[in-house]
Protein backbone atom coordinates (compact mmCIF):
# COMPACT_ATOMS: atom_id res chain seq x y z
CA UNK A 1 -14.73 -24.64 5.98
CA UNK A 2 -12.98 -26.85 8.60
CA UNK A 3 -14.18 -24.90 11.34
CA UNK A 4 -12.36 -27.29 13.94
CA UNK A 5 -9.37 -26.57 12.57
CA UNK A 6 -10.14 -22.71 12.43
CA UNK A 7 -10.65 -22.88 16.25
CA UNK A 8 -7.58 -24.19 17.15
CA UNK A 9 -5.18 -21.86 15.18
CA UNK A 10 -7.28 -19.31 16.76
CA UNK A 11 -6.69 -20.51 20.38
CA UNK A 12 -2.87 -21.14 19.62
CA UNK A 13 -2.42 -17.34 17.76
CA UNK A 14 -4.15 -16.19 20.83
CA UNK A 15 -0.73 -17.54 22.94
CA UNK A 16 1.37 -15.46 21.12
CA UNK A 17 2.97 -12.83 23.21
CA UNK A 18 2.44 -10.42 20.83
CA UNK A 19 -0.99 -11.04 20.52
CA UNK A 20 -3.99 -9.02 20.64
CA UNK A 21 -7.24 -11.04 21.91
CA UNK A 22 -9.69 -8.93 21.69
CA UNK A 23 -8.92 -8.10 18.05
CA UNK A 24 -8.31 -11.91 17.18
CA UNK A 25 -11.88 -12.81 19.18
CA UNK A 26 -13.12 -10.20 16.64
CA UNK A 27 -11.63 -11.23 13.38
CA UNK A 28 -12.22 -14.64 14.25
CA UNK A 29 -16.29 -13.97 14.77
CA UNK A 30 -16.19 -11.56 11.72
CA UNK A 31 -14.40 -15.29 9.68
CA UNK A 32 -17.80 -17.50 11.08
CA UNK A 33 -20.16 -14.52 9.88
CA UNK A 34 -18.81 -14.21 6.80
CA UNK A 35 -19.63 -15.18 3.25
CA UNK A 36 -17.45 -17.33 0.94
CA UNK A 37 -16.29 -14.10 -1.45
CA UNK A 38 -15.38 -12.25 1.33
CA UNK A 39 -13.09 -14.66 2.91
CA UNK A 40 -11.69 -15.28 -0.56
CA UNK A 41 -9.85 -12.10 -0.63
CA UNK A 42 -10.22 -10.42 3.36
CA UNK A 43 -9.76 -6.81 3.07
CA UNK A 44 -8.27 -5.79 6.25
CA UNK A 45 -10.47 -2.05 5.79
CA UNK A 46 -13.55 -4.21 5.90
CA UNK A 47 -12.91 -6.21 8.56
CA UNK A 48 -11.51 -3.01 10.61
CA UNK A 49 -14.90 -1.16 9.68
CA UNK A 50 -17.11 -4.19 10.76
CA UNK A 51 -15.85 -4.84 13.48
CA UNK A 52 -15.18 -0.84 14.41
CA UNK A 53 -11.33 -1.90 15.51
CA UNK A 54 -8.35 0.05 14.24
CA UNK A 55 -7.00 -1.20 11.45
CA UNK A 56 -3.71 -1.90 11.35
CA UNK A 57 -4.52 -3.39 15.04
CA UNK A 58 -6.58 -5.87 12.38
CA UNK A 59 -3.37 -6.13 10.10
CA UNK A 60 -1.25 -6.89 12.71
CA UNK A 61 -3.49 -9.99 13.63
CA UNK A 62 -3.73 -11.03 10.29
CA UNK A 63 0.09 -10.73 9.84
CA UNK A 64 0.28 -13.20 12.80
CA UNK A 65 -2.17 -15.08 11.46
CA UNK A 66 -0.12 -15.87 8.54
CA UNK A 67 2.43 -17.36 10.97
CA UNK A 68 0.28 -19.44 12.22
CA UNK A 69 -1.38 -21.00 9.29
CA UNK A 70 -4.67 -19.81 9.53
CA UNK A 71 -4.36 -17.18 6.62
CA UNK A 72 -2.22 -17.10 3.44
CA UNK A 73 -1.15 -13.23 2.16
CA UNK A 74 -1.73 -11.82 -0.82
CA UNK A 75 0.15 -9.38 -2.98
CA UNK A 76 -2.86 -8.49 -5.33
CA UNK A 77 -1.54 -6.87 -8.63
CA UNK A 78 -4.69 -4.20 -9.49
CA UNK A 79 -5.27 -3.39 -13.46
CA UNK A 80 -5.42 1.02 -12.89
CA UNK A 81 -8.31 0.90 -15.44
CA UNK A 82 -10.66 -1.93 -14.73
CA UNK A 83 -9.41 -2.30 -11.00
CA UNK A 84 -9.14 -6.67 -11.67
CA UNK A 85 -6.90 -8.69 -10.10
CA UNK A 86 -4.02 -9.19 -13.08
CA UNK A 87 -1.93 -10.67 -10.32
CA UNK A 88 -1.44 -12.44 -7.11
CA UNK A 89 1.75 -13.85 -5.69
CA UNK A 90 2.33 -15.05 -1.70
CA UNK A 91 5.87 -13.44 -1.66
CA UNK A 92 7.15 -9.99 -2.42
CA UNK A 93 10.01 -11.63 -4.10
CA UNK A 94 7.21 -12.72 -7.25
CA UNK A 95 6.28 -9.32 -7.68
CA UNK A 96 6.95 -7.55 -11.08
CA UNK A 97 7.12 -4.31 -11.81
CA UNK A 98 5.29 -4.94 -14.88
CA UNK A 99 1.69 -5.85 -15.07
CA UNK A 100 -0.89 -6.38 -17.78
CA UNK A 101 -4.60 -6.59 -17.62
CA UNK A 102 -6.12 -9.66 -19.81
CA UNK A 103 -9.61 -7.92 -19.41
CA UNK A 104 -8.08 -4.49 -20.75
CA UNK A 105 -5.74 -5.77 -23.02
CA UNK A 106 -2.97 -3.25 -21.59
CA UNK A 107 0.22 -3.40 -20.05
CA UNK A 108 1.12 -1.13 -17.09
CA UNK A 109 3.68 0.29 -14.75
CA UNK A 110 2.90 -1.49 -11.14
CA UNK A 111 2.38 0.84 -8.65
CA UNK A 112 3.74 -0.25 -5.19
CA UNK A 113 1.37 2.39 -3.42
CA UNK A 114 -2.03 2.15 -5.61
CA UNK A 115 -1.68 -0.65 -7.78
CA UNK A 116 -0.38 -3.27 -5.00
CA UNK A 117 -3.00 -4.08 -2.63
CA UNK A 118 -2.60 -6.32 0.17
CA UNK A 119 -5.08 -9.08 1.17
CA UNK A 120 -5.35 -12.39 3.38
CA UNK A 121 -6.88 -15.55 2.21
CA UNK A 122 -7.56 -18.75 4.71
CA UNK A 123 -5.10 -21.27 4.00
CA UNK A 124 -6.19 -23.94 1.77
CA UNK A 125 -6.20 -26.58 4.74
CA UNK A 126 -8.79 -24.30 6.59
CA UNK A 127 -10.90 -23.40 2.98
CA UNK A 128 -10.50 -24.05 -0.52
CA UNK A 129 -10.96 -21.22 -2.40
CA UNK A 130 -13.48 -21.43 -5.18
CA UNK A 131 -12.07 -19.34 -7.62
CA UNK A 132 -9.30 -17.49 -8.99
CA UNK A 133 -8.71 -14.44 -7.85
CA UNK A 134 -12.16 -12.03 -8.67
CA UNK A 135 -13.12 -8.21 -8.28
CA UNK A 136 -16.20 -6.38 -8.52
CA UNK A 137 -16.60 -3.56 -11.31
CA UNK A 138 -15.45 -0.31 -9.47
CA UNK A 139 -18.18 2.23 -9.93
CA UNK A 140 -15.98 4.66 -11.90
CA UNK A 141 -16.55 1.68 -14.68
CA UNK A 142 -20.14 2.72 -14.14
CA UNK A 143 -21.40 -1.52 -14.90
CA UNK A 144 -24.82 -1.57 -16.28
CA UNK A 145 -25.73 -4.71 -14.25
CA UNK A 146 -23.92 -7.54 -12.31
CA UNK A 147 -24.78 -11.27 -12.20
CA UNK A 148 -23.16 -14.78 -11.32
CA UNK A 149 -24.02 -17.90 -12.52
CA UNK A 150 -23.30 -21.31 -10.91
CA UNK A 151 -22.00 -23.91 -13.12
CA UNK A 152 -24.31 -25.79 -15.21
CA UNK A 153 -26.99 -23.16 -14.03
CA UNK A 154 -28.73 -19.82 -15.88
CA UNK A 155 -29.12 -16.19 -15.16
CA UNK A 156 -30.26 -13.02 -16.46
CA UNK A 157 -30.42 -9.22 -16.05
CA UNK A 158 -32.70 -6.84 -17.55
CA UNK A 159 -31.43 -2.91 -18.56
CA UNK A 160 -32.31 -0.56 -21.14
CA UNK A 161 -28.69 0.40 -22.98
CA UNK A 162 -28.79 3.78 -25.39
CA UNK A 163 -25.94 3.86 -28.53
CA UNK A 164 -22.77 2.81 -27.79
CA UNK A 165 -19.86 0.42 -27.32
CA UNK A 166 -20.13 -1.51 -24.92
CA UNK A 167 -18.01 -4.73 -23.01
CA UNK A 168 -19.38 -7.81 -21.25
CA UNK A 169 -16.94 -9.10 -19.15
CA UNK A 170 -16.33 -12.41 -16.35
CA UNK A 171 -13.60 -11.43 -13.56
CA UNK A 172 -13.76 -15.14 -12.70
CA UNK A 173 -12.90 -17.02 -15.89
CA UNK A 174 -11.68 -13.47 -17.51
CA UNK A 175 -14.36 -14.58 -20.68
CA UNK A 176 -14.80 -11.41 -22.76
CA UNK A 177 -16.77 -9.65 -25.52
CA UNK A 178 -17.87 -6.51 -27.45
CA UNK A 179 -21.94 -5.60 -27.50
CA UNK A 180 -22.33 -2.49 -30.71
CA UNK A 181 -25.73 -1.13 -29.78
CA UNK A 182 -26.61 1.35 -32.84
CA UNK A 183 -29.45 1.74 -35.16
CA UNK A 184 -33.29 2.39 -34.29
CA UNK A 185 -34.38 2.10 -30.78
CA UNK A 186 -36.53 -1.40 -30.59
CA UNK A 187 -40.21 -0.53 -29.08
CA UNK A 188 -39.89 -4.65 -27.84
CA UNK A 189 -37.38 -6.27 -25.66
CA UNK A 190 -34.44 -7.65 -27.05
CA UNK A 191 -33.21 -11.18 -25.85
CA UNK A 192 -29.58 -11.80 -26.04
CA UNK A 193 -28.68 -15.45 -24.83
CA UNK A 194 -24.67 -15.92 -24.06
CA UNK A 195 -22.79 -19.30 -23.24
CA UNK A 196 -19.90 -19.56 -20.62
CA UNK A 197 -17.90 -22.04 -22.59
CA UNK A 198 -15.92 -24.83 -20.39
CA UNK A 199 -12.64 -23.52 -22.44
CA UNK A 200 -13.14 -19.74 -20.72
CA UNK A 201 -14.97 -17.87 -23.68
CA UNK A 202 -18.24 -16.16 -23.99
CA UNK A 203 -20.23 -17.57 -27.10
CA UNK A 204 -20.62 -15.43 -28.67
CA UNK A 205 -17.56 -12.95 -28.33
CA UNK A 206 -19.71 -10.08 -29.75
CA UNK A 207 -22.94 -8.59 -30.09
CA UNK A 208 -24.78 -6.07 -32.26
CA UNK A 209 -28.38 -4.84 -31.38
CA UNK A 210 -30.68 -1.84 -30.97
CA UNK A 211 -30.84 0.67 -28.54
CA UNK A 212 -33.79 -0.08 -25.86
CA UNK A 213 -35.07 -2.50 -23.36
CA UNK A 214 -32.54 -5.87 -23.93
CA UNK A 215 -32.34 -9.34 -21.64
CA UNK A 216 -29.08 -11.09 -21.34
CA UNK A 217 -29.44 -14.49 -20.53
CA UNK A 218 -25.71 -16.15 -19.76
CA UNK A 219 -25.97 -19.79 -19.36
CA UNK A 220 -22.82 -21.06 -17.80
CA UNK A 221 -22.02 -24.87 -19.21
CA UNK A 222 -18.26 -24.46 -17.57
CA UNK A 223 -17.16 -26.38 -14.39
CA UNK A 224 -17.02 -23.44 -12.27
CA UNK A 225 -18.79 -20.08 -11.11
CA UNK A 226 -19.06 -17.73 -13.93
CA UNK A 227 -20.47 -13.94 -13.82
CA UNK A 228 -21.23 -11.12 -16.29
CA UNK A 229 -20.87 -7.37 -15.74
CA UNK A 230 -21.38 -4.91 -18.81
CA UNK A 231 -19.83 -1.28 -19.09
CA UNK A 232 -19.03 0.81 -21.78
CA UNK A 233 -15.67 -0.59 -23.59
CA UNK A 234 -13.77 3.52 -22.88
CA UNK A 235 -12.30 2.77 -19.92
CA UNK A 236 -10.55 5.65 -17.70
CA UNK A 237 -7.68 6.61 -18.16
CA UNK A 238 -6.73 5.97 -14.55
CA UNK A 239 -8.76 4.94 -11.71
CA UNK A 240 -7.67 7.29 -8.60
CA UNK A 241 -7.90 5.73 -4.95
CA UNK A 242 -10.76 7.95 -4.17
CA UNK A 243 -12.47 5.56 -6.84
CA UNK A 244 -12.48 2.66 -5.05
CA UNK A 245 -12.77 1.15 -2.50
CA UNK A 246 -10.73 1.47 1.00
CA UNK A 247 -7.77 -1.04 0.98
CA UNK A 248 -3.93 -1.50 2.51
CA UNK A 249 -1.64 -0.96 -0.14
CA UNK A 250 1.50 -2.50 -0.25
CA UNK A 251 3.40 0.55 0.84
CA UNK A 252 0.97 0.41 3.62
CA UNK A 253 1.69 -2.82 5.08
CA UNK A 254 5.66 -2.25 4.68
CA UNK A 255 5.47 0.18 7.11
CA UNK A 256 4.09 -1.19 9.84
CA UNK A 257 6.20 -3.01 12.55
CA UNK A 258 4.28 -6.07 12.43
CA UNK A 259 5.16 -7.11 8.59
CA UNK A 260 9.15 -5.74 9.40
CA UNK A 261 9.40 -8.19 12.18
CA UNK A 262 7.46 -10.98 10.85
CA UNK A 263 8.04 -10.66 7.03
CA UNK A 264 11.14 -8.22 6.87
CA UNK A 265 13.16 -11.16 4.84
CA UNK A 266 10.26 -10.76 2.00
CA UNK A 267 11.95 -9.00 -0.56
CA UNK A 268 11.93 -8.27 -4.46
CA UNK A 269 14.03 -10.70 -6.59
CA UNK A 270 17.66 -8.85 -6.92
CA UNK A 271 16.41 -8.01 -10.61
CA UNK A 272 13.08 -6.36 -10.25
CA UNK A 273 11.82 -3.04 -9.09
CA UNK A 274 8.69 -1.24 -8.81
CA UNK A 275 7.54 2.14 -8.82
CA UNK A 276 6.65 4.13 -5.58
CA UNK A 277 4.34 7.42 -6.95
CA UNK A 278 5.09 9.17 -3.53
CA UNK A 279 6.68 8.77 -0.74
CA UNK A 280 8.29 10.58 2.23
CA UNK A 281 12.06 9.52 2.75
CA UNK A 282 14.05 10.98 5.84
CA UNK A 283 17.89 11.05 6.34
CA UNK A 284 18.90 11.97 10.13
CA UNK A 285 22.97 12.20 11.29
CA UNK A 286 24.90 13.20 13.71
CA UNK A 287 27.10 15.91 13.49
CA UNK A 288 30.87 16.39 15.10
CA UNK A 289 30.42 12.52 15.50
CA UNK A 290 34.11 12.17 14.31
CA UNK A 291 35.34 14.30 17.16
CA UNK A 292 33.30 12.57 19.32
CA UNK A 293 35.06 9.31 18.71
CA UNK A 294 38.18 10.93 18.89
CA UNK A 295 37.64 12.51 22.52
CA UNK A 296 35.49 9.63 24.02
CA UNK A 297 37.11 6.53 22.97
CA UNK A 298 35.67 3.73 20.36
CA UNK A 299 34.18 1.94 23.38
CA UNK A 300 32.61 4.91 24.86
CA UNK A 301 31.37 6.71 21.49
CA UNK A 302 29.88 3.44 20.11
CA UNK A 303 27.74 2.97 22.81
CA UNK A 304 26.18 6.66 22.78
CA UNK A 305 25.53 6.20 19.20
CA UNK A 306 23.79 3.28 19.95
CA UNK A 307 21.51 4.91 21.95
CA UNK A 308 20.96 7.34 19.31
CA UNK A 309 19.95 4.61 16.81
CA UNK A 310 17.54 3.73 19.80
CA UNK A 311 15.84 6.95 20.08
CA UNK A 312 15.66 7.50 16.38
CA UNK A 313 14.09 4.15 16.15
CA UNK A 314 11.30 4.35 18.48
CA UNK A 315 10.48 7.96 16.95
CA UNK A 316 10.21 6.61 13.22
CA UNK A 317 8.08 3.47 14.30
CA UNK A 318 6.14 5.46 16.97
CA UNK A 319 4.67 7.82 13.81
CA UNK A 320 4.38 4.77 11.31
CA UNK A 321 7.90 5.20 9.96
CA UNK A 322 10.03 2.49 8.85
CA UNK A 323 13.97 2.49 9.25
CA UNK A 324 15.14 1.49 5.33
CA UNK A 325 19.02 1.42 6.47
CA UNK A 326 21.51 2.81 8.28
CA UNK A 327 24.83 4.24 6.75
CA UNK A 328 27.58 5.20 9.63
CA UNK A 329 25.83 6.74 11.91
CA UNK A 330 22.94 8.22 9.32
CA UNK A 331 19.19 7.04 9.22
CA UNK A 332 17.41 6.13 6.02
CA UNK A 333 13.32 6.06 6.80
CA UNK A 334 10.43 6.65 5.19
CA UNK A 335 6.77 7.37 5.89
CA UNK A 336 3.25 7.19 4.31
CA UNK A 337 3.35 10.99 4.82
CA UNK A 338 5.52 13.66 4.89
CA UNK A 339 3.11 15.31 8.58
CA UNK A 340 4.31 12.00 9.80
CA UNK A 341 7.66 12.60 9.06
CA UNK A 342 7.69 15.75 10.26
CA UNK A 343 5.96 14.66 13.69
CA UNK A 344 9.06 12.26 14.43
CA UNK A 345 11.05 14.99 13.22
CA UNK A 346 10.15 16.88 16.26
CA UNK A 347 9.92 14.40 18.50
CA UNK A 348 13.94 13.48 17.55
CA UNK A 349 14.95 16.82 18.42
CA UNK A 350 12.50 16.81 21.49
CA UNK A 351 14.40 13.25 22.64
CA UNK A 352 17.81 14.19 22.44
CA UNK A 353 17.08 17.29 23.90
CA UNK A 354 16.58 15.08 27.02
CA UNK A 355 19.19 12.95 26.26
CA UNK A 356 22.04 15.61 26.78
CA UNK A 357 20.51 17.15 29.89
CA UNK A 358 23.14 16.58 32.27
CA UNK A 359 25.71 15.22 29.96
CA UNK A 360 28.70 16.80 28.94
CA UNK A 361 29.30 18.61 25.82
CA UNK A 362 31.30 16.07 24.32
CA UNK A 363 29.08 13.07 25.32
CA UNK A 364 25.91 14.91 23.97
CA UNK A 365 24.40 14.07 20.58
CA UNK A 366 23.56 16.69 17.99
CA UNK A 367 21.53 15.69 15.20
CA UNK A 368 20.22 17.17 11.73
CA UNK A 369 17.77 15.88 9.75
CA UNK A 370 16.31 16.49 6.09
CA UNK A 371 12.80 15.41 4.20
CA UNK A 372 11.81 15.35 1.15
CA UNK A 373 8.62 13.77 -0.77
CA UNK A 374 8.51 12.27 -4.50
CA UNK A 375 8.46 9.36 -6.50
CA UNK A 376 11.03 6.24 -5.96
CA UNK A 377 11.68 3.10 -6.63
CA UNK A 378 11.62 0.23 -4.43
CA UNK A 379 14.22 -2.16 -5.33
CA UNK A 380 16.34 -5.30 -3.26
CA UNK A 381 20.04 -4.01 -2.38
CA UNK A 382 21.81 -6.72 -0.23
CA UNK A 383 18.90 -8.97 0.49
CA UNK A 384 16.64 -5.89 1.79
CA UNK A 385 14.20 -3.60 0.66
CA UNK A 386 15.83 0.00 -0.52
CA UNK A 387 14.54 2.70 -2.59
CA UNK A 388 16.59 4.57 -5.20
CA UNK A 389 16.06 7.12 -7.38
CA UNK A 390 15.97 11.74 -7.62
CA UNK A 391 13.62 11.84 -4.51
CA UNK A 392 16.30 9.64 -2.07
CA UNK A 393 18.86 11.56 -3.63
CA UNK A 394 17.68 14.89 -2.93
CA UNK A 395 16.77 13.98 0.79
CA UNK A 396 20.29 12.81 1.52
CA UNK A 397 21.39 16.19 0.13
CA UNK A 398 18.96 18.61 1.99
CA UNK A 399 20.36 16.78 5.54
CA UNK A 400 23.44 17.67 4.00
CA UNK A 401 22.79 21.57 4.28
CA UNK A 402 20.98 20.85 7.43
CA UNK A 403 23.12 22.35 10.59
CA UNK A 404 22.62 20.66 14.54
CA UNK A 405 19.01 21.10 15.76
CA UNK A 406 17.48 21.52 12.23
CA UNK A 407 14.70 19.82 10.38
CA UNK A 408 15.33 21.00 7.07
CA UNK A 409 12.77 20.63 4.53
CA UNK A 410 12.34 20.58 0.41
CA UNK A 411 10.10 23.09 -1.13
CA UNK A 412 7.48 20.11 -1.69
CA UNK A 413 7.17 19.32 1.46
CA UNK A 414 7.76 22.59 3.07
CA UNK A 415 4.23 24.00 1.53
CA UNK A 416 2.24 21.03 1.61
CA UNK A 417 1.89 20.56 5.03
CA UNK A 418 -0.36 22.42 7.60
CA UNK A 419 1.72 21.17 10.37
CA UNK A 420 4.45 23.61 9.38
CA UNK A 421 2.15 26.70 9.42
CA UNK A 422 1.17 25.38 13.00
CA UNK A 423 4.99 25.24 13.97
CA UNK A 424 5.57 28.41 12.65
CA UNK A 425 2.51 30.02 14.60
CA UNK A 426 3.29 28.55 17.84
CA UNK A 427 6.82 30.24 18.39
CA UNK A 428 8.51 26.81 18.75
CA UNK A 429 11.22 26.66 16.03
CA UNK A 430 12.74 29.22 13.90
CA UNK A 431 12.11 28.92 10.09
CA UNK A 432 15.14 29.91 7.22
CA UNK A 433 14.56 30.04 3.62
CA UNK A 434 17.34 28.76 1.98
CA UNK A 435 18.67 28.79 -1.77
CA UNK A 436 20.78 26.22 -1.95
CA UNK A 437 22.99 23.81 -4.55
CA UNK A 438 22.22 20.71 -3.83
CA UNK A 439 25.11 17.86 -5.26
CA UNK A 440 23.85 16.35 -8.52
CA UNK A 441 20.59 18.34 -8.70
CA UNK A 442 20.18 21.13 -11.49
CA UNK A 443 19.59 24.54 -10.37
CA UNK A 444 19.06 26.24 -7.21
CA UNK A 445 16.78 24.42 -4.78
CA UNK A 446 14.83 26.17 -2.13
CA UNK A 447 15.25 24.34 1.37
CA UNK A 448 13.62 25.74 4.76
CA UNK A 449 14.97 24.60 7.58
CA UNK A 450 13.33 24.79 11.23
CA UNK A 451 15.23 25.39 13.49
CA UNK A 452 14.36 23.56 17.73
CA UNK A 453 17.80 25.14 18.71
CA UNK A 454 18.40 24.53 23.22
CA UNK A 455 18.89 27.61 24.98
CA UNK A 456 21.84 29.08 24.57
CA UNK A 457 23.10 27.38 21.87
């Protein structure tokens, strides 16, 4: 590492005006403490937990980081069966919506919320990295043993396997190979002696022995660090998130502030799009905005909408929202979770509330807002990350229903969240149950709308 050069990028991210000190001080000692496989792929959750900061304080600095050439980021492509690194690309604009695992032989749907994981690397002028891109077995793989081996060097671990199919695998140079272990159980250990071939195979590429005590000795005669893991060849059929270990997602990191202002431009190619398995998407609008125009003046109205995109802004962001677009004077947002949502929600009403005190009835804004939760599809409209799809769709249609002073909610989220039954308890809104047709959606949809309505209105 050219620690020299480390230092100063430090000192000069440190002069940002958006910078945080303390947290860069602590990423920065966290970088001098850390080994070589760590830094090769910094996990933002680790760092956060080490150095017991919040994380997306930690992202942010990293994020700025990037800026200043002291890390490079990573848009890791995950395999959802064998959890390996299929992918990595330094722009969201070389992500595909397709993946496929060379370890699992499979193709898969990427999944921008648990298949897309976001990590920083040091930039090649501060550290080469010495590999491509690796991952430790997840535990749901349940590996019998892990080992690496050095080039030109040996190693060997030492389990006891029962009958079964089983895979020997090398995240680093992705060598591969099938171990049968069947017949009578040996009474003597078994030594098995692989090769890590300079061209990327095993020798050999499979195996067939008996149940009981067995050595594998991998000698690795490539030019670069090799490993061996071994787990039986079913894989799951999915890995869930509670499976591995914590990390930021790419939906993650697209909603935080940081990555808007700094990598906003990133986008997917106008071609590609990837699947979101959940998300919260918000639409917000005003209503009698027309006659407000008409009454006030261009000049006049403009401005008071402005403010309204203010306030709606600084609510979304403050609960980890992101604003995808505006359309008029509607809000497209979405959030990591629909109590989120629901908390800015709130605080909308709560803000306009104050707004119109003291304001006449014409200058006052009146808005309605609907949420709903599903899958979606992210996707590049006009240079900028959009999502499309039944779930946007059906949010812009329950706002539709909504009246002034509502927060009106799909049937998903309505009985998912706690935060409702809390609203509901505390006297603070008034709840409807509605049965609705919503434009373009089959069948009669159930919508509940809560109600924050002023006094007297």
């Amino acid at each position: 590492m050219n620690y020299q050069l480390l230092q100063e990028r430090i000192e000069n991210l440190k002069r940002r005006p958006d910078a945080n000190p303390r947290v860069i001080d602590a990423v920065y000692k966290w970088l001098l403490k850390s080994d070589v496989w760590q830094r090769e792929r910094l996990n933002p959750c680790q760092v956060a937990r080490d150095c017991f900061m919040d994380l997306f304080q930690t992202v942010t600095a990293c994020l700025q980081g990037v800026k200043q050439g002291i890390f490079d980021l990573n848009w890791d492509i995950r395999c959802p069966h064998c959890d390996m690194v299929c992918g990595e690309h330094h722009d969201l604009s070389q992500a595909s919506g397709l993946g496929g695992c060379p370890m699992c032989n499979i193709e898969f749907e990427t999944d921008f919320s648990q298949r897309v994981e976001v990590t920083f690397s040091l930039s090649q002028d501060i550290e080469k990295s010495p590999t491509n891109a690796t991952c430790a077995p997840p535990a749901a793989l349940k590996p019998k043993f892990q080992i690496s081996v050095p080039s030109g060097a040996t190693n060997y671990a030492v389990d006891y396997l029962n009958p079964g199919k089983y895979r020997y695998c090398c995240a680093i140079t992705l060598a591969k190979g099938i171990m049968v272990v069947e017949g009578k159980a040996s009474e003597k250990e078994q030594e098995i002696k692989l090769t890590q071939l300079p061209s990327g195979d095993f020798e050999p590429k499979q195996i067939t022995c008996a149940p009981g005590k067995i050595k594998i000795e991998l000698t690795n005669s490539s030019e670069s660090l090799s490993g061996l893991y071994l787990h039986e060849d079913e894989l799951p059929s999915e890995l869930t998130p509670e499976q591995l270990p914590p990390r930021v997602s790419g939906l993650q990191i697209i909603h935080l502030p940081a990555y808007q202002r700094l990598f906003g431009d990133q986008v997917l190619s106008q071609r590609e799009r990837i699947k979101i398995s959940s998300v919260t998407v918000m639409f917000t609008d005003i209503t009698g905005s027309t006659s407000m125009y008409e009454k006030l003046g261009d000049a006049k109205a403009y401005n008071i909408v402005r403010d309204h995109f203010e306030i709606l802004f600084g609510a979304i962001e403050e609960q980890g929202g992101t604003v995808l677009k505006t359309i008029g004077d509607a809000v497209m947002a979405s959030f990591l979770t629909s109590e989120a949502a629901i908390k800015a929600a709130v605080n909308i009403l709560a803000d306009f509330r104050d707004y119109n005190q003291n304001r006449l009835e014409e200058e006052q804004v009146k808005v309605k807002i609907g949420i709903h939760r599903g899958a979606t599809v992210l996707v590049n409209l006009n240079n900028r990350s959009d999502y499309f799809g039944s779930t946007v769709n059906k949010a812009a249609r329950i706002q539709g229903v909504s009246q002034s002073w509502e927060i009106s909610l799909s049937e998903a989220v309505y009985h998912a969240e706690m935060l409702v039954t809390a609203l509901k308890a505390s006297g603070k809104c008034e709840v409807t149950k509605h049965e609705v047709d919503l434009k373009g959606i089959e069948g009669k949809q159930e919508v509940y709308s809560l109600g924050f309505y002023p006094r007297g209105y």
